[in-house]
N, C-alpha and C. Protein backbone atom coordinates (compact mmCIF):
# COMPACT_ATOMS: atom_id res chain seq x y z
N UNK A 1 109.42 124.91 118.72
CA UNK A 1 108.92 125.99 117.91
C UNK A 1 109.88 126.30 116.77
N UNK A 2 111.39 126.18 116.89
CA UNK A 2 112.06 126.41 115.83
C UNK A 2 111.90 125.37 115.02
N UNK A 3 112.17 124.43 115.31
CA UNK A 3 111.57 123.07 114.60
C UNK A 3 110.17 123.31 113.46
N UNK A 4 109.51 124.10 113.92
CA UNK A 4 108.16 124.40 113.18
C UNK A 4 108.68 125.34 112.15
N UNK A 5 109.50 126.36 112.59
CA UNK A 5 110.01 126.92 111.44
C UNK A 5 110.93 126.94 110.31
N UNK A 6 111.61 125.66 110.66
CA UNK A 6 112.91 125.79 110.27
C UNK A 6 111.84 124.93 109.09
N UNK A 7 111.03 124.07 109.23
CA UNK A 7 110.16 123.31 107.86
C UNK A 7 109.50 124.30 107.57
N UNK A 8 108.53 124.95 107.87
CA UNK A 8 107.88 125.51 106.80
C UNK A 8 108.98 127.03 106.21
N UNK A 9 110.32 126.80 106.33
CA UNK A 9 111.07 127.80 105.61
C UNK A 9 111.96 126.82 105.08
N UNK A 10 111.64 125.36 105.01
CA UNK A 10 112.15 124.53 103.57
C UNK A 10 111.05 124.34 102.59
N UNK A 11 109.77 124.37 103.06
CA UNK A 11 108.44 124.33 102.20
C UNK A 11 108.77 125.40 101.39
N UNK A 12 108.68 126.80 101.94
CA UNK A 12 108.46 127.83 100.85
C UNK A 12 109.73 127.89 99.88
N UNK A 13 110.54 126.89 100.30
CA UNK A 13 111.74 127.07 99.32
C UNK A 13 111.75 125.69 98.14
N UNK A 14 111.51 125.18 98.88
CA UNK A 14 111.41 123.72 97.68
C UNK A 14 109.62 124.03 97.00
N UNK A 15 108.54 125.02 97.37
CA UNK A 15 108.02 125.46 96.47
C UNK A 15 108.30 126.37 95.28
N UNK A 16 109.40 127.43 95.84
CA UNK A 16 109.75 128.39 95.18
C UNK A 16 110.90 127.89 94.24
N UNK A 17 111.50 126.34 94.66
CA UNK A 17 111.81 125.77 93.40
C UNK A 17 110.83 124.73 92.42
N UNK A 18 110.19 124.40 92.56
CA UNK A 18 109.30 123.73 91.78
C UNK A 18 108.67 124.61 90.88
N UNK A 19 108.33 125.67 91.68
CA UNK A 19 107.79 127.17 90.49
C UNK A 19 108.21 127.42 89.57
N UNK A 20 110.01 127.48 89.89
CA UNK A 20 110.96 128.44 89.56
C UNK A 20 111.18 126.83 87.75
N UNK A 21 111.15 125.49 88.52
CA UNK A 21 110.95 124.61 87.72
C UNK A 21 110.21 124.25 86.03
N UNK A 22 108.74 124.33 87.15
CA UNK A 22 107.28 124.69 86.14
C UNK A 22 107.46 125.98 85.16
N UNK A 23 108.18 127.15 85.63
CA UNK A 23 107.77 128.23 84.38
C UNK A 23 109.11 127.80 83.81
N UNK A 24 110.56 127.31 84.03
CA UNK A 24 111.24 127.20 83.46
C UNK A 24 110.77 126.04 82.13
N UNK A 25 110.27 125.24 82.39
CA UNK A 25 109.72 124.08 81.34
C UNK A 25 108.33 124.67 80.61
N UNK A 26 107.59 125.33 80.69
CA UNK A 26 106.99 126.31 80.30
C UNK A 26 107.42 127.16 79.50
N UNK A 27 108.42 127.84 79.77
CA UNK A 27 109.03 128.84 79.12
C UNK A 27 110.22 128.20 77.90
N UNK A 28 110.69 127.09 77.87
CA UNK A 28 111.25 126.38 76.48
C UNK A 28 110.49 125.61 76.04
N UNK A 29 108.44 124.83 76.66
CA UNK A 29 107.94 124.92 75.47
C UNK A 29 107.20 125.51 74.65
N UNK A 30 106.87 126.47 75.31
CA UNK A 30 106.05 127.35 74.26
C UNK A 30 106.49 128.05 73.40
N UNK A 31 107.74 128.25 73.17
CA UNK A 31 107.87 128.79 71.80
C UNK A 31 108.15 128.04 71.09
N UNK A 32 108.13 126.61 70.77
CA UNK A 32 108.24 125.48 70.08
C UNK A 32 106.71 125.62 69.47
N UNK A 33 106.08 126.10 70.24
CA UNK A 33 104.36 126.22 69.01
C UNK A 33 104.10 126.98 68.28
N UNK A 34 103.45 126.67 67.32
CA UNK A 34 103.39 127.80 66.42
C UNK A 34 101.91 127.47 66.03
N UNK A 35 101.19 128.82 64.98
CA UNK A 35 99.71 129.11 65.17
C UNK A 35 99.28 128.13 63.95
N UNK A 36 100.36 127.98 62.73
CA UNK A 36 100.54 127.16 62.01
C UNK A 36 100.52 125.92 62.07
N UNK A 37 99.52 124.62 61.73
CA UNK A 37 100.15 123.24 61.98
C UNK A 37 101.39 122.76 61.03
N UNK A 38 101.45 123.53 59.75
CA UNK A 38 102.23 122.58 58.96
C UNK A 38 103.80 123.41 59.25
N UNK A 39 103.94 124.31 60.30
CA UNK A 39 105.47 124.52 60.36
C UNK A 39 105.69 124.08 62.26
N UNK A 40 105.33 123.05 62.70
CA UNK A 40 105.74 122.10 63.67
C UNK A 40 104.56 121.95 64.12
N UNK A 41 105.08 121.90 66.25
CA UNK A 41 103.44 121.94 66.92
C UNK A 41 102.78 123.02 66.82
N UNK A 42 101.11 122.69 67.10
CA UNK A 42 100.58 123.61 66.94
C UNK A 42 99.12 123.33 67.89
N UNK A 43 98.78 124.36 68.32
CA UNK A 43 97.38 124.47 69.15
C UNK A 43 96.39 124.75 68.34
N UNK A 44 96.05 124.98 67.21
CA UNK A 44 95.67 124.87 66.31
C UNK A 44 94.97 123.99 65.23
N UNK A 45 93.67 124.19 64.86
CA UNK A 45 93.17 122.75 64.17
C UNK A 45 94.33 122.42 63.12
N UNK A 46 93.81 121.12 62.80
CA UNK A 46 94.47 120.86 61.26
C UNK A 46 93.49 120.23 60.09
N UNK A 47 91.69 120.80 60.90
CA UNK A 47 90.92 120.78 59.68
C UNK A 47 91.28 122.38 59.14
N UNK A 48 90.59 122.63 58.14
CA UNK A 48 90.10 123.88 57.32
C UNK A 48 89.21 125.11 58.00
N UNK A 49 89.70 125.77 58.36
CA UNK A 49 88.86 127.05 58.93
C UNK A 49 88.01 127.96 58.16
N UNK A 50 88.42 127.60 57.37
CA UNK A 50 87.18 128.27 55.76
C UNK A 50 85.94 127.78 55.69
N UNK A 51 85.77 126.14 56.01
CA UNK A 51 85.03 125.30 56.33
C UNK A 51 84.16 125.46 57.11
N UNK A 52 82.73 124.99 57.19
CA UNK A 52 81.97 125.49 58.35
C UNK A 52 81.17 124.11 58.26
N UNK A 53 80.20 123.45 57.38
CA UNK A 53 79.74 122.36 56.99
C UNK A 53 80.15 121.49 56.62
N UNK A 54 80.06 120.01 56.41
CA UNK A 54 79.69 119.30 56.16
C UNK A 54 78.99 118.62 55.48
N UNK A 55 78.28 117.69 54.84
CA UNK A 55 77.17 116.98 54.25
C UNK A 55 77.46 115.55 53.89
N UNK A 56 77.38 115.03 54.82
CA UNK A 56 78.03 113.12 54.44
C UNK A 56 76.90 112.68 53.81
N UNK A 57 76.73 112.24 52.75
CA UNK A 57 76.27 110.98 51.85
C UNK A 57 76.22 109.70 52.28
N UNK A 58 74.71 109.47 52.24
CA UNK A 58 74.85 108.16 52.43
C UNK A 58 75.82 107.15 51.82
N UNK A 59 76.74 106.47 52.08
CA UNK A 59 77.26 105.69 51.16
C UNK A 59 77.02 104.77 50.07
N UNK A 60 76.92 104.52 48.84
CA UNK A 60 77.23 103.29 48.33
C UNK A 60 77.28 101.93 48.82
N UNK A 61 76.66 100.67 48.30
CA UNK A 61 77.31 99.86 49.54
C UNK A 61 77.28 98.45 47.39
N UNK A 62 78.62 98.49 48.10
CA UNK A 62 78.67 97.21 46.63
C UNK A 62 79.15 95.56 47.18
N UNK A 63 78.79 95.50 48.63
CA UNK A 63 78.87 94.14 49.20
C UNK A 63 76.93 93.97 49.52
N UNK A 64 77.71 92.46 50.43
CA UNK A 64 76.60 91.67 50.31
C UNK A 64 75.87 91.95 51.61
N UNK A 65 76.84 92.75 53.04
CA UNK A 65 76.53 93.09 53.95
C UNK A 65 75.62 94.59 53.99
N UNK A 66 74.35 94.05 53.97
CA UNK A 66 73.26 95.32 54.04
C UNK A 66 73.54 96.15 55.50
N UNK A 67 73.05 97.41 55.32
CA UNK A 67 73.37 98.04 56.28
C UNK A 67 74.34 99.06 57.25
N UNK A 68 75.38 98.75 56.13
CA UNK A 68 76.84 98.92 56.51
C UNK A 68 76.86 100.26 56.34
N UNK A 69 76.01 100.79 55.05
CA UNK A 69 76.22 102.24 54.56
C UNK A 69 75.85 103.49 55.49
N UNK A 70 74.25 103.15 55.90
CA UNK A 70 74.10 103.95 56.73
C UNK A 70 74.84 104.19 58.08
N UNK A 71 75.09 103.06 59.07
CA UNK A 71 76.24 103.12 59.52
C UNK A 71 77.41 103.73 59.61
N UNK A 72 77.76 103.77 59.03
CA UNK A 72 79.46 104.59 58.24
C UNK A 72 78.92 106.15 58.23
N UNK A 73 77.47 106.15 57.54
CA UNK A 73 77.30 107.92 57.44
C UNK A 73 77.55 108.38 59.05
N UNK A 74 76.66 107.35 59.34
CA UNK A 74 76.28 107.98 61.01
C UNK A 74 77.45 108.40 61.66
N UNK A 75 78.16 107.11 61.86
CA UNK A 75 79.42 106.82 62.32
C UNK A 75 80.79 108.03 61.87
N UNK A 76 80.81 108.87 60.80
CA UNK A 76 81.38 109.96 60.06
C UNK A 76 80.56 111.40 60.73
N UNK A 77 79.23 110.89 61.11
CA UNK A 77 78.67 112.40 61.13
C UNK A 77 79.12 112.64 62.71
N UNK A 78 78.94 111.43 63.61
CA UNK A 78 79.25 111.50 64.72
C UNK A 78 81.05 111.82 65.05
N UNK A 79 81.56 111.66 64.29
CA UNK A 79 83.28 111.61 64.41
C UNK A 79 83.80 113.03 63.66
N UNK A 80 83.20 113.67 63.01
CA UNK A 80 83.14 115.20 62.50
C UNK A 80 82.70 115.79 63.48
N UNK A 81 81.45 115.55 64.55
CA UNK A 81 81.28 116.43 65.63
C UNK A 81 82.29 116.46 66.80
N UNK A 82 82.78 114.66 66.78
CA UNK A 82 83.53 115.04 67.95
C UNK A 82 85.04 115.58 67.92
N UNK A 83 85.46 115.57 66.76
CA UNK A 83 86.87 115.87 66.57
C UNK A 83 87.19 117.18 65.89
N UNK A 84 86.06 117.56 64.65
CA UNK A 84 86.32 118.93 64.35
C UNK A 84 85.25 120.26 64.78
N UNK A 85 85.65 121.23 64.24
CA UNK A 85 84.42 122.31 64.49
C UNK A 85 83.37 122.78 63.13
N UNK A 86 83.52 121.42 62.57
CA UNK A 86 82.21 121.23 61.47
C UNK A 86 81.21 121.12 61.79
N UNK A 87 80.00 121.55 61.02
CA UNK A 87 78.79 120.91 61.96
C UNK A 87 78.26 119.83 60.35
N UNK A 88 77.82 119.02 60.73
CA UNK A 88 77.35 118.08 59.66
C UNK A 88 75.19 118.68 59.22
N UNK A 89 75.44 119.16 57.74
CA UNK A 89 74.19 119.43 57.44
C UNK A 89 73.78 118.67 56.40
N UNK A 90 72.93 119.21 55.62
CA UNK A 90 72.33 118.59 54.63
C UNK A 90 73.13 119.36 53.14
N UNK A 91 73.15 118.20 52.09
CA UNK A 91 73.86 118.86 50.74
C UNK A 91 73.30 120.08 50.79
N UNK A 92 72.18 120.41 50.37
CA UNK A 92 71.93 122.11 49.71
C UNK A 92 72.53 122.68 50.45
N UNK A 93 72.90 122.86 52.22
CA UNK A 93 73.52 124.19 52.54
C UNK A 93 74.98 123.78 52.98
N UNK A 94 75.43 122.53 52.34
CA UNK A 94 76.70 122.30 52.98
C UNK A 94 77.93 123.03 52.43
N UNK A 95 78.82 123.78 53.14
CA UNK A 95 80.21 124.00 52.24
C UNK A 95 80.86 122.93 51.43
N UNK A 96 80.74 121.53 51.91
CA UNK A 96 81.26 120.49 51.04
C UNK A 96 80.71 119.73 51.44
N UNK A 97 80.76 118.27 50.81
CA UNK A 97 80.12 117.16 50.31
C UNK A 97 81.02 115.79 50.47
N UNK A 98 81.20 115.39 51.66
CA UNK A 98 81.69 113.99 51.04
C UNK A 98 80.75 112.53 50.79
N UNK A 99 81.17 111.74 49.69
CA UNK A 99 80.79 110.78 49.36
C UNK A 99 81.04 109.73 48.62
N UNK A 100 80.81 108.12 48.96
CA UNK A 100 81.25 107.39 48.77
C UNK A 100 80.99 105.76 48.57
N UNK A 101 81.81 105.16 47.79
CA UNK A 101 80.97 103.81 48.36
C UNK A 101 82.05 102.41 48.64
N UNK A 102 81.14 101.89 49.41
CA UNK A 102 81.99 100.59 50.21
C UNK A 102 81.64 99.73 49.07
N UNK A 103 83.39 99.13 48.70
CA UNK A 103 83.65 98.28 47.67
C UNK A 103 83.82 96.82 48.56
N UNK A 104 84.55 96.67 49.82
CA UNK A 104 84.55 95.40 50.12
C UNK A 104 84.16 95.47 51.57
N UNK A 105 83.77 94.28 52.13
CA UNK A 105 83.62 94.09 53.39
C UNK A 105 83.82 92.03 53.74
N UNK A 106 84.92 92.09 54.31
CA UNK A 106 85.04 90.64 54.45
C UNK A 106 85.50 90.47 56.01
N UNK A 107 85.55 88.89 56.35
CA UNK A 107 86.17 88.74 57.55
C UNK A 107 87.13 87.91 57.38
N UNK A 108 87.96 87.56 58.16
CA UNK A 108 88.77 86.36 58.12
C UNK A 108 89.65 86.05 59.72
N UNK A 109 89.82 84.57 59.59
CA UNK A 109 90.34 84.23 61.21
C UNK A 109 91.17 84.81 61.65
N UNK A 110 91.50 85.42 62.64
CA UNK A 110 93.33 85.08 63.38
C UNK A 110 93.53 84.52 64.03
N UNK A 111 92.63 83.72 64.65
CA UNK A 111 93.33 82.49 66.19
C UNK A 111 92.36 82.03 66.04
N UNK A 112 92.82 80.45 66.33
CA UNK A 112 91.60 79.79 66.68
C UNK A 112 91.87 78.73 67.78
N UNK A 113 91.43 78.12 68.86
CA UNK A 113 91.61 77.23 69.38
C UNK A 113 92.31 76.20 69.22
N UNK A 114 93.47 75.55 69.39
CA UNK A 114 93.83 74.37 69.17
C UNK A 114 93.37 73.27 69.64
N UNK A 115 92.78 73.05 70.27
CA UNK A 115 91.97 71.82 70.67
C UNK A 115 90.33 71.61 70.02
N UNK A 116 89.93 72.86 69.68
CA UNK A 116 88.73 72.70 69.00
C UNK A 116 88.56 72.69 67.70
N UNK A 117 89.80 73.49 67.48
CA UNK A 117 89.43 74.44 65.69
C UNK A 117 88.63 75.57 66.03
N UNK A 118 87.47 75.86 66.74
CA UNK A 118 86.88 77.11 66.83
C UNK A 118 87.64 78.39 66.57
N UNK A 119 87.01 79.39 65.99
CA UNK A 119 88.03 80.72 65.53
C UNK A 119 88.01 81.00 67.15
N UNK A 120 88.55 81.38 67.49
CA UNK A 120 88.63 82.41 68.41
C UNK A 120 89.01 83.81 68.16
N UNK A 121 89.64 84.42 67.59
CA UNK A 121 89.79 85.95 67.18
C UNK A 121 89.47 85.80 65.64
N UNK A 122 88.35 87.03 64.87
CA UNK A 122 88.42 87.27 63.77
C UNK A 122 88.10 88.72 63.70
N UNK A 123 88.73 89.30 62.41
CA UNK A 123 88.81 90.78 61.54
C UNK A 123 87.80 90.94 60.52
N UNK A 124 87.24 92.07 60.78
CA UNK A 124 86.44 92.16 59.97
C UNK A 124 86.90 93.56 58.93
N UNK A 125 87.48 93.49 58.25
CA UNK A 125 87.81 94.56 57.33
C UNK A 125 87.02 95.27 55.99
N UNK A 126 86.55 96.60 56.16
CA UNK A 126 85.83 97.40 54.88
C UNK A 126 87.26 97.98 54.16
N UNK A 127 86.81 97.95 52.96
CA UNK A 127 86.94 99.20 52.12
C UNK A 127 86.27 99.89 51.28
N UNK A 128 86.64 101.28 51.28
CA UNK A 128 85.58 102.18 50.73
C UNK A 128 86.91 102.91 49.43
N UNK A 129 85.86 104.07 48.66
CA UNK A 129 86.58 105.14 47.60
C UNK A 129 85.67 105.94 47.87
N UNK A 130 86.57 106.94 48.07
CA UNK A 130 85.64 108.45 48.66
C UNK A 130 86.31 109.45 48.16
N UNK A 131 84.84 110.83 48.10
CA UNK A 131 85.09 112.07 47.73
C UNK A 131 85.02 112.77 48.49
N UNK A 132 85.89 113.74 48.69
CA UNK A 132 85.45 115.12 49.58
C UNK A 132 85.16 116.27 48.72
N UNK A 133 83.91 116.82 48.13
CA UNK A 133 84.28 117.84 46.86
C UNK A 133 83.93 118.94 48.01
N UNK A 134 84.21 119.93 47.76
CA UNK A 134 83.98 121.95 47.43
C UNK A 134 82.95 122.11 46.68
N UNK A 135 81.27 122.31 47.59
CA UNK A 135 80.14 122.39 47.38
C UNK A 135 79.72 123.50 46.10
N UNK A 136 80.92 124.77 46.80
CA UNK A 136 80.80 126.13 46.55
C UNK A 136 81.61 125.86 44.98
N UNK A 137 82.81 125.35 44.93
CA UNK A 137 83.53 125.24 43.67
C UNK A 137 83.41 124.32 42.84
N UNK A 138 82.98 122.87 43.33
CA UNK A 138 83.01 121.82 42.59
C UNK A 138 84.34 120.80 42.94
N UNK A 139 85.31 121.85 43.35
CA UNK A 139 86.57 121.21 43.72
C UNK A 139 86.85 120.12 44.43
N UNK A 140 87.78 119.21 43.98
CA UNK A 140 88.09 117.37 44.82
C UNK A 140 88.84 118.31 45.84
N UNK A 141 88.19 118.04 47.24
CA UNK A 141 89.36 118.51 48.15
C UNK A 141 90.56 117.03 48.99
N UNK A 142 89.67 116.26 48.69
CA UNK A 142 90.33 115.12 49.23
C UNK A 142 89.71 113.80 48.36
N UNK A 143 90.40 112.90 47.82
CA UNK A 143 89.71 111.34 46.73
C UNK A 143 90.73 110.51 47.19
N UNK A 144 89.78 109.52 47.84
CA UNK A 144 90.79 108.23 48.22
C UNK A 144 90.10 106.92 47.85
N UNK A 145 91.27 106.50 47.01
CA UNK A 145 90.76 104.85 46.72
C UNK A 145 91.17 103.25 47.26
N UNK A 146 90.38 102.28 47.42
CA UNK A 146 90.58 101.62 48.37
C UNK A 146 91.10 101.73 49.99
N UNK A 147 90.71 102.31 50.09
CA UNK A 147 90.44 103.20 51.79
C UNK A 147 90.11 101.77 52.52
N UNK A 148 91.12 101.59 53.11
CA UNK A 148 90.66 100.24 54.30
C UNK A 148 91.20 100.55 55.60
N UNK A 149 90.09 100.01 56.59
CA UNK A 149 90.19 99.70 57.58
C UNK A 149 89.75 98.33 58.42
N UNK A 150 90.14 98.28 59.58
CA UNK A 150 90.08 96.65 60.32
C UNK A 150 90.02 96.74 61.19
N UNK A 151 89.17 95.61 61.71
CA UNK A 151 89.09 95.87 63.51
C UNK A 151 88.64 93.99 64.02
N UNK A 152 88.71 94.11 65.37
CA UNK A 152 88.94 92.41 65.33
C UNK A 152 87.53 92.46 66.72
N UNK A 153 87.29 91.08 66.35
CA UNK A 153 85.84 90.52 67.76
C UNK A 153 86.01 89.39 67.51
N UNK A 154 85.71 88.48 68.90
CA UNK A 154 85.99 87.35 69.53
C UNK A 154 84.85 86.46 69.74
N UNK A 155 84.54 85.91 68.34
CA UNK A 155 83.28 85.20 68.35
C UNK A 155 83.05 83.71 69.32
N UNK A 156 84.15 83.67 69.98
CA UNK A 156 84.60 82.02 70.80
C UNK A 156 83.40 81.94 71.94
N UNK A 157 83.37 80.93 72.17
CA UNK A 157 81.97 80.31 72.80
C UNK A 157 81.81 81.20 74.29
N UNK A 158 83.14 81.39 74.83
CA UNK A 158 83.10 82.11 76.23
C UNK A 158 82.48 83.61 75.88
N UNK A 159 82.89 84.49 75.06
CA UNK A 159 82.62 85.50 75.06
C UNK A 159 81.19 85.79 74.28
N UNK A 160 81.21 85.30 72.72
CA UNK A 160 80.15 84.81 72.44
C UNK A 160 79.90 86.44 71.40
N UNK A 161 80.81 87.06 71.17
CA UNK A 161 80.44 88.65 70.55
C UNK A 161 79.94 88.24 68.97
N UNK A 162 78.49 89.03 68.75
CA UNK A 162 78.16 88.68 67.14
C UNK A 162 79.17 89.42 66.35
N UNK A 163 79.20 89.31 65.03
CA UNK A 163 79.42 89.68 63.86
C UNK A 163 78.89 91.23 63.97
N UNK A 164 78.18 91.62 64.15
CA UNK A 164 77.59 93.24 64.08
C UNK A 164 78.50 93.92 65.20
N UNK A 165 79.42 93.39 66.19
CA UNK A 165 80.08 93.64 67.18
C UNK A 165 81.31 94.22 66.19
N UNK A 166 82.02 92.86 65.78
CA UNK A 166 83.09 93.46 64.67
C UNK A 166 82.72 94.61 63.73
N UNK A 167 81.42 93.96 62.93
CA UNK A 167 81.20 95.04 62.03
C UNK A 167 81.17 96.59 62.18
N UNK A 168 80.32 97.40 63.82
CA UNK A 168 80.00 97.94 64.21
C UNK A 168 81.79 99.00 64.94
N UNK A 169 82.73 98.17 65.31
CA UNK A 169 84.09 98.82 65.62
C UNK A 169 84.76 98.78 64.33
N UNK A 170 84.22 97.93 63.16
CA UNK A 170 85.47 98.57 62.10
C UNK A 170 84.43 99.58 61.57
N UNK A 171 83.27 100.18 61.55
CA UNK A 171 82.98 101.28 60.70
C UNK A 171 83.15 102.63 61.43
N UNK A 172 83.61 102.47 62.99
CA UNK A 172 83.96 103.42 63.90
C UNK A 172 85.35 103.45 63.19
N UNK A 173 86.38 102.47 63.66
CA UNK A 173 87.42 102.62 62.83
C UNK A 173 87.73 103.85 61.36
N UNK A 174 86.78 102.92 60.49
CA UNK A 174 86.84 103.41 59.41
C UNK A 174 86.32 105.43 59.38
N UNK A 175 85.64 105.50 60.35
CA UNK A 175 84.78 106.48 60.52
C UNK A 175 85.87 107.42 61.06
N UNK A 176 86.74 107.11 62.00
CA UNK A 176 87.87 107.85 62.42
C UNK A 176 89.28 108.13 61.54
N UNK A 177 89.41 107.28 60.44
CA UNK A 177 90.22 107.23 59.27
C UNK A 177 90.12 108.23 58.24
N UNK A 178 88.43 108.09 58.07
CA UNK A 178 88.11 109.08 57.27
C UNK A 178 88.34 110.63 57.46
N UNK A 179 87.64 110.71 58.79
CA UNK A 179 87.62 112.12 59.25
C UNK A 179 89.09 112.92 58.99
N UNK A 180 89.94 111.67 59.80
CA UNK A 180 91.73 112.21 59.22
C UNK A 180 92.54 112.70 58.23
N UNK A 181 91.18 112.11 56.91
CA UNK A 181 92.12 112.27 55.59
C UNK A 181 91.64 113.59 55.60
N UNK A 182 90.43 114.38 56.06
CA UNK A 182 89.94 115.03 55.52
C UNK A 182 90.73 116.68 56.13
N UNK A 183 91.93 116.25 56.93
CA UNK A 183 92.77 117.45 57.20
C UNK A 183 93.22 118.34 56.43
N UNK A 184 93.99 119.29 56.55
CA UNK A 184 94.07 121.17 55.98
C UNK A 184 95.84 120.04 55.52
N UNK A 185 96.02 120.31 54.10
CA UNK A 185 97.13 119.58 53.43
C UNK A 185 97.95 120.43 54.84
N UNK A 186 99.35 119.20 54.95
CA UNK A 186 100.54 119.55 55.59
C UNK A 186 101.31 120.37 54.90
């Protein structure tokens, strides 16, 4: 019976240090945050809180790959819902407007088989030039030119992934790039 006690009166003590642990590490990091993102960490967005809308534009598309544009909108409208507290509408009631158009879209090898020649890994890389204007002002809130992104699929006989596979992860890519630029300046 002492035996029974003598552990559960090391339990409540090696709990009452782990506690004593947890608020101590607790308590030197939270005042390292601040409500601010651009004066360190912060719990805090680092889109625009003024902001409420959205309105992505269909893109531009100045390659030879049809299809790509709508894509990219989608792919932007879906990556604004999941990352900020924008909601994506239509121009007439949007607070702002981005829009843009895809200047390149190419692929090229990175591995290929040595015994066959077959590619085995290729990249499929876009670039775009985009606007973010201020619906309400007219204002450029964000303009980026030659905006690229890349992403790679494994067209080799085992796996067998199409071209719309690559195409389809670099406009996610690109779609997650974008959303980034479109942060509250540091």
């Amino acid at each position: 019976m002492s035996g029974i006690i003598q552990l559960l009166a090391r339990c409540v003590r090696d709990r009452a240090a782990i506690t004593a642990v947890v608020v101590g590490v607790l308590g030197v990091g939270i005042p390292g945050c601040t409500s601010d993102p651009r004066e360190g960490y912060s719990f805090q967005s680092a889109h625009s809180e003024e902001i409420k809308t959205v309105a992505v534009e269909i893109f531009e598309n100045d390659t030879f790959s049809s299809g790509l544009e709508a894509q990219l909108a989608e792919a932007i409208g879906r990556e604004l819902m999941r990352s900020t507290r924008w909601r994506v509408t239509s121009t007439r009631y949007a607070d702002t407007v981005l829009a843009g158009t895809i200047t390149n879209s190419d692929m090229r090898a990175l591995s290929s088989d040595q015994q066959t020649g077959l590619v085995n890994e290729m990249a499929v890389r876009m670039t775009v030039d985009f606007d973010w204007r201020d619906n309400r002002s007219g204002k450029a809130l964000v303009s980026r030119r030659s905006f690229t992104a890349m992403d790679t699929f494994v067209p080799a006989i085992r796996t067998g992934e199409r071209l719309e596979t690559g195409q389809a992860s670099t406009v996610d890519a690109l779609a997650k790039s974008i959303v980034a630029e479109l942060r509250s300046s540091w």
